[in-house]
Protein backbone atom coordinates (compact mmCIF):
# COMPACT_ATOMS: atom_id res chain seq x y z
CA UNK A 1 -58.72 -29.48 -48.84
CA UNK A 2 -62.48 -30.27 -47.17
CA UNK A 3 -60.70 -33.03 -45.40
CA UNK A 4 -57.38 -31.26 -43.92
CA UNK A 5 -59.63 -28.38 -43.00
CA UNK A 6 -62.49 -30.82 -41.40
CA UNK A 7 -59.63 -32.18 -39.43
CA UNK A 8 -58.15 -29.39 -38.33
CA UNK A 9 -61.90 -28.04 -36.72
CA UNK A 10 -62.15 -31.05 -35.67
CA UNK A 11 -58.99 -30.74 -33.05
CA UNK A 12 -59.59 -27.02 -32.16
CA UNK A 13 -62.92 -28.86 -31.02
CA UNK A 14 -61.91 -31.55 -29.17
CA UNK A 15 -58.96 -28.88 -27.71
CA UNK A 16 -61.58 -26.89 -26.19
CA UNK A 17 -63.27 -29.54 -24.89
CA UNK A 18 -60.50 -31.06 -22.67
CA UNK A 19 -58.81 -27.19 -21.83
CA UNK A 20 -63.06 -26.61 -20.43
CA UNK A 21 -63.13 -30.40 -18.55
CA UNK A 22 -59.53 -29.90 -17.48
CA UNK A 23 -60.45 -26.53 -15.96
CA UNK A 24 -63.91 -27.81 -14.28
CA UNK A 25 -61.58 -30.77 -12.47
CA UNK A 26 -59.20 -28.30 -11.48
CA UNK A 27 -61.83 -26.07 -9.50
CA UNK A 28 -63.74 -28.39 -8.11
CA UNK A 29 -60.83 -30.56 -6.91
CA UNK A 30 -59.66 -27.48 -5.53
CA UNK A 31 -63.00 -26.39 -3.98
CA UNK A 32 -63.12 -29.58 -2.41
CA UNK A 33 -59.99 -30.04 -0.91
CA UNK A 34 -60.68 -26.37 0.65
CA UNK A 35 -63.61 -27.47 2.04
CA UNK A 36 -62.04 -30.78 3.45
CA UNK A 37 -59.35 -28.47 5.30
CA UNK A 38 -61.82 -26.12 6.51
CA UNK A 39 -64.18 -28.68 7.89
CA UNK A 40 -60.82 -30.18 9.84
CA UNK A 41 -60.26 -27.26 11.67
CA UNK A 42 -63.48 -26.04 12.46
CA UNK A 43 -63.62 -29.89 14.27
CA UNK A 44 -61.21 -29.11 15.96
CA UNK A 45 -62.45 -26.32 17.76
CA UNK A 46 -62.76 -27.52 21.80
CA UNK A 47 -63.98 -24.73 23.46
CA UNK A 48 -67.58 -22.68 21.84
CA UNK A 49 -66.45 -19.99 20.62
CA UNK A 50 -68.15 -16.32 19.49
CA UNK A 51 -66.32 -14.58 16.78
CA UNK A 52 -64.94 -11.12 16.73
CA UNK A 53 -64.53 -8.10 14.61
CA UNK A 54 -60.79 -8.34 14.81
CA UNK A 55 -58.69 -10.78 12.56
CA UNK A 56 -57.01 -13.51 15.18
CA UNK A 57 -59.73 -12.99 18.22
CA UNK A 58 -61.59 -15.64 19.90
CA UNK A 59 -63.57 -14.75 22.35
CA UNK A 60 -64.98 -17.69 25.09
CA UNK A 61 -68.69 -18.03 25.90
CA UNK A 62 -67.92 -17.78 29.78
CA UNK A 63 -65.05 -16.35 31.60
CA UNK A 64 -61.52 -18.03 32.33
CA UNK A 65 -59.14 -18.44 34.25
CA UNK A 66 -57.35 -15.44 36.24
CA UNK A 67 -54.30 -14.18 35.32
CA UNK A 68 -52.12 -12.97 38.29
CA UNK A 69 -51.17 -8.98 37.76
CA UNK A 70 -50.34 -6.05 39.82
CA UNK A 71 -49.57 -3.61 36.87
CA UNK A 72 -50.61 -3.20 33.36
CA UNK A 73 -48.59 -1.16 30.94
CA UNK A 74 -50.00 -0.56 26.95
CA UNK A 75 -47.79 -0.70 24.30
CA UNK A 76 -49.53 -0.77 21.47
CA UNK A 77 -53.49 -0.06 20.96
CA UNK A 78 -55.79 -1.61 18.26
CA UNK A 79 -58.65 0.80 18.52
CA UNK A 80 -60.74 2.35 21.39
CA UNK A 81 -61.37 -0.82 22.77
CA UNK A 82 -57.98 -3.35 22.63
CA UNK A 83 -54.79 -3.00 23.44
CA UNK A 84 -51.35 -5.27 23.46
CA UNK A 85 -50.14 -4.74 26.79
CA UNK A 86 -47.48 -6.20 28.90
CA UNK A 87 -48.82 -7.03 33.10
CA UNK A 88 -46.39 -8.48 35.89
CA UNK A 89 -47.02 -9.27 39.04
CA UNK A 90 -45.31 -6.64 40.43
CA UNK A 91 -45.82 -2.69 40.95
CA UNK A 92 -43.08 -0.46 39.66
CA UNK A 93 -42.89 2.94 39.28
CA UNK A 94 -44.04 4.80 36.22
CA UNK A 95 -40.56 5.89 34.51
CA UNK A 96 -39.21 2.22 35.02
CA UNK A 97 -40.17 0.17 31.74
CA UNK A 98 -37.07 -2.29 31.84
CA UNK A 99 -38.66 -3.91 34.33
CA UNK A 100 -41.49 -5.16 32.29
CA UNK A 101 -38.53 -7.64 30.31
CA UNK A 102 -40.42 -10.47 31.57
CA UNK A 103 -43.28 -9.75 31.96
CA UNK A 104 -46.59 -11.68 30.28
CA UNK A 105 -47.88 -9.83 26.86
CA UNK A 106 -51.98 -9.95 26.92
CA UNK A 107 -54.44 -8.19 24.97
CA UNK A 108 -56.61 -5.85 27.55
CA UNK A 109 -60.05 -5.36 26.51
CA UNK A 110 -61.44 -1.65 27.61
CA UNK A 111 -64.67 -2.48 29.55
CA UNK A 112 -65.47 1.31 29.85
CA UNK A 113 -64.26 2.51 32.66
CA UNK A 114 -60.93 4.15 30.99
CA UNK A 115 -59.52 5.61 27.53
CA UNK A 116 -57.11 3.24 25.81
CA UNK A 117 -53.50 4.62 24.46
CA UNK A 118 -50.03 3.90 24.11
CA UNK A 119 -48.12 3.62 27.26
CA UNK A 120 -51.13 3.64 29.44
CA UNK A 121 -49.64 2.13 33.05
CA UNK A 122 -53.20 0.85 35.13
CA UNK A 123 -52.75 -0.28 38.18
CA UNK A 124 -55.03 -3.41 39.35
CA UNK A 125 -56.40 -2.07 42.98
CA UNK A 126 -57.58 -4.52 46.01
CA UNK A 127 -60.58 -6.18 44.73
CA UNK A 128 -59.54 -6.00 40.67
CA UNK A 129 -57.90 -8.70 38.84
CA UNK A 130 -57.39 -9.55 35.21
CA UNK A 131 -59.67 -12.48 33.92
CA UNK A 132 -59.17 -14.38 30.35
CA UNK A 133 -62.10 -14.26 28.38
CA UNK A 134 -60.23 -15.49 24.98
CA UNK A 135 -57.20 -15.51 23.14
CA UNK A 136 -55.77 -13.10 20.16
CA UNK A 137 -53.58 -14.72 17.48
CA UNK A 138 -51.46 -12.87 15.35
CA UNK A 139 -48.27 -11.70 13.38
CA UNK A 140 -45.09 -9.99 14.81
CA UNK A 141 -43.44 -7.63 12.45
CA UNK A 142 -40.60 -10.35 12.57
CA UNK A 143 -43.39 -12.81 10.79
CA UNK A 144 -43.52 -14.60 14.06
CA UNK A 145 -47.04 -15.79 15.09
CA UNK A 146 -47.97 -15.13 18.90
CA UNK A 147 -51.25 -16.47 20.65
CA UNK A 148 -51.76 -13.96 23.45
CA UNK A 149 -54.64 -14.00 26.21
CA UNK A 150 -57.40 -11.37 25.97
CA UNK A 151 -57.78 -10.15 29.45
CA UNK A 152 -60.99 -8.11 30.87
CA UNK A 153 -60.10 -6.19 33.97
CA UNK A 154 -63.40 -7.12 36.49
């Protein structure tokens, strides 16, 4: 009996031995490979970029390029300070939202001068126009991704 029972410790042993190595290959493999894909894209990046409080938004160190715009109309606001909007290059009146079907979906950054909310219509005056200063990534409720510019009016 000493022997059967000797061998059988003997495997519950060497059992927990390989499940524990198995494990520690497992995580660090996996930890690894994680950091492998992480270091890819953060190579990647072209442009210096400064990080956001909102999931999906880079902002750029200096300002872009201008985005052409007569009217701005909100449709959907992600706090006191960003929106989704829709802006065209031409000025409609305020009851006429079909004709913002083509128009160019941004995210509008308040710079304090008004109050952010759904269905806001601004109007960019003489002198105003819409400048990128990043780009906002994210998911449509159809599970689409979108990459939208984030726009500053200055």
């Amino acid at each position: 009996m000493k022997g059967r029972f000797g061998f059988f410790i003997l495997g519950l042993f060497v059992g927990a031995v390989l499940t524990v190595f198995i494990y520690l290959s497992y995580s660090f493999g996996y930890l690894w490979f994680e950091g492998r894909q992480n270091n890819t894209v953060e190579t990647k990046t072209e442009t210096p970029v400064v990080r956001n409080q909102i999931d999906g938004l880079t902002m750029f160190e200096t300002d872009g390029a201008t985005i052409p715009a007569l009217q701005i109309r909100v449709f959907q606001t992600l706090g006191a300070n960003y929106a989704l909007a829709q802006s065209t290059n031409e000025r409609y009146s305020y009851s006429s939202d079909y004709n913002y079907l083509n128009a160019l979906t941004i995210m509008l950054v308040n710079n304090g001068e008004y109050s952010i909310y759904d269905d806001l219509k601004i109007n960019i005056t003489d002198g105003k126009k819409l400048v990128q200063i990043g780009t906002y990534r994210y998911q449509t409720v159809d599970k689409q991704w979108k990459t939208v510019p984030v726009v500053e009016i200055k």
